[in-house]
Protein backbone atom coordinates (compact mmCIF):
# COMPACT_ATOMS: atom_id res chain seq x y z
CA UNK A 1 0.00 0.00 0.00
CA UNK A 2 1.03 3.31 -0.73
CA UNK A 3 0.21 6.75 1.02
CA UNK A 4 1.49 10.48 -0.71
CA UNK A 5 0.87 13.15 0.41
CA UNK A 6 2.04 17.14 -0.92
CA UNK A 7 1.19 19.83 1.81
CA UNK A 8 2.93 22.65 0.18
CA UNK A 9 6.80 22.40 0.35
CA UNK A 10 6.45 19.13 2.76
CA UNK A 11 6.39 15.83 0.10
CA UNK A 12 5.59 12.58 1.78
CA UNK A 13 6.10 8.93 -0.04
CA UNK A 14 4.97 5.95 2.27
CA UNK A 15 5.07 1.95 1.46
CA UNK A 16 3.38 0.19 3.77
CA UNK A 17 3.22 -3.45 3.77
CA UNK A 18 -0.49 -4.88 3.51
CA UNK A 19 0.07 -7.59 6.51
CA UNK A 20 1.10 -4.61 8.64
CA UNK A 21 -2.26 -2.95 8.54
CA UNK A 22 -4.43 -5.40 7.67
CA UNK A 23 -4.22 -8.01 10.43
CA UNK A 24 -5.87 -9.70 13.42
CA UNK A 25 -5.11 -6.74 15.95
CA UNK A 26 -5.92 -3.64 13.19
CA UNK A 27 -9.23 -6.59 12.86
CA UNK A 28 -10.19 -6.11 16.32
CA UNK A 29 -9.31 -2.16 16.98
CA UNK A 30 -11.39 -1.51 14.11
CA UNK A 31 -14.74 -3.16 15.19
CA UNK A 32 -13.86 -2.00 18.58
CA UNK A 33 -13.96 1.61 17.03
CA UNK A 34 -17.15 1.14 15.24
CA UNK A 35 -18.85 -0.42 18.15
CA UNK A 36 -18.29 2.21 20.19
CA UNK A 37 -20.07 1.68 23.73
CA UNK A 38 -22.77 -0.37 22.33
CA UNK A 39 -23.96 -2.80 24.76
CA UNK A 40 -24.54 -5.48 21.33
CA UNK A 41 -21.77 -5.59 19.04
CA UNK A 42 -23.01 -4.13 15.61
CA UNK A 43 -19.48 -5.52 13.42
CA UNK A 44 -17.69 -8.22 14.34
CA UNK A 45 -14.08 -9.27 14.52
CA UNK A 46 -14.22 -11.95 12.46
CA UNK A 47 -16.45 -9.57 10.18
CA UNK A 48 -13.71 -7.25 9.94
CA UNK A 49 -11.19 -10.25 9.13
CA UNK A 50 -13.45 -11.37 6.77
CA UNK A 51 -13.22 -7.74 4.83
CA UNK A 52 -9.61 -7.30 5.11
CA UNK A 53 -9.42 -11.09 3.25
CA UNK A 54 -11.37 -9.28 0.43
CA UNK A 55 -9.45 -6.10 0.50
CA UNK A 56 -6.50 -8.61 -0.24
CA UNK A 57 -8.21 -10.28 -3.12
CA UNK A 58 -8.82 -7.28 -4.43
CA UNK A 59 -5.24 -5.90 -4.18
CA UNK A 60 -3.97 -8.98 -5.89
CA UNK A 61 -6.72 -8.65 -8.88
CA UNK A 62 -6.25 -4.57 -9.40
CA UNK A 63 -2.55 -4.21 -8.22
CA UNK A 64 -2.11 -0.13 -8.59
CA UNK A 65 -5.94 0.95 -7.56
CA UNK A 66 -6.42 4.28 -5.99
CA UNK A 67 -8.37 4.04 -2.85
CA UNK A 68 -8.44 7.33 -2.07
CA UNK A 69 -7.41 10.49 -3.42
CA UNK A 70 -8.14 13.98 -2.45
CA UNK A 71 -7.13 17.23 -3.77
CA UNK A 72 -7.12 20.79 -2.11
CA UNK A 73 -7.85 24.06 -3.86
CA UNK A 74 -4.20 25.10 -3.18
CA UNK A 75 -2.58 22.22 -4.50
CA UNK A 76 -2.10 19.74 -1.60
CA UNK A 77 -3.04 16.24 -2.11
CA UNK A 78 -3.39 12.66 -0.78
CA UNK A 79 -3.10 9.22 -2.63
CA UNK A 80 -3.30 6.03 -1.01
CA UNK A 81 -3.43 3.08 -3.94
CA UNK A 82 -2.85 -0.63 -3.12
């Protein structure tokens, strides 16, 4: 996974490796985080494991695709691709 980012003179290149962020413990933050204080759990772990295992399909089909990319009226931008 890549991450760029241009804030004016500041330029920003990141490789991240997949297993890094999409793993058991990033599994289990996440549906923590979306749960919230909910006394039943709305999104499970193993829901959460199950959509990172489709993320990676994904990334092996469409090697290059841009997840997310957002541009500012002055020029700054952010590109995360897989």
């Amino acid at each position: 996974m890549r991450i760029r980012i241009r804030h004016g003179r500041l330029r920003l290149g990141l490789r991240l490796p997949v297993g890094w962020i999409l793993n058991r413990i990033s599994a289990r933050i996440a549906a923590e985080a979306i749960n919230g204080g909910r006394e039943r759990d709305f999104v499970t772990t193993d829901s959460v494991l199950e959509f990172f295992g489709r993320v990676r399909e994904i990334r092996r089909e469409f090697k290059g695709l841009t997840i997310v990319e957002a541009t500012m009226a002055s020029g700054d931008y952010v590109v995360i691709t897989l």
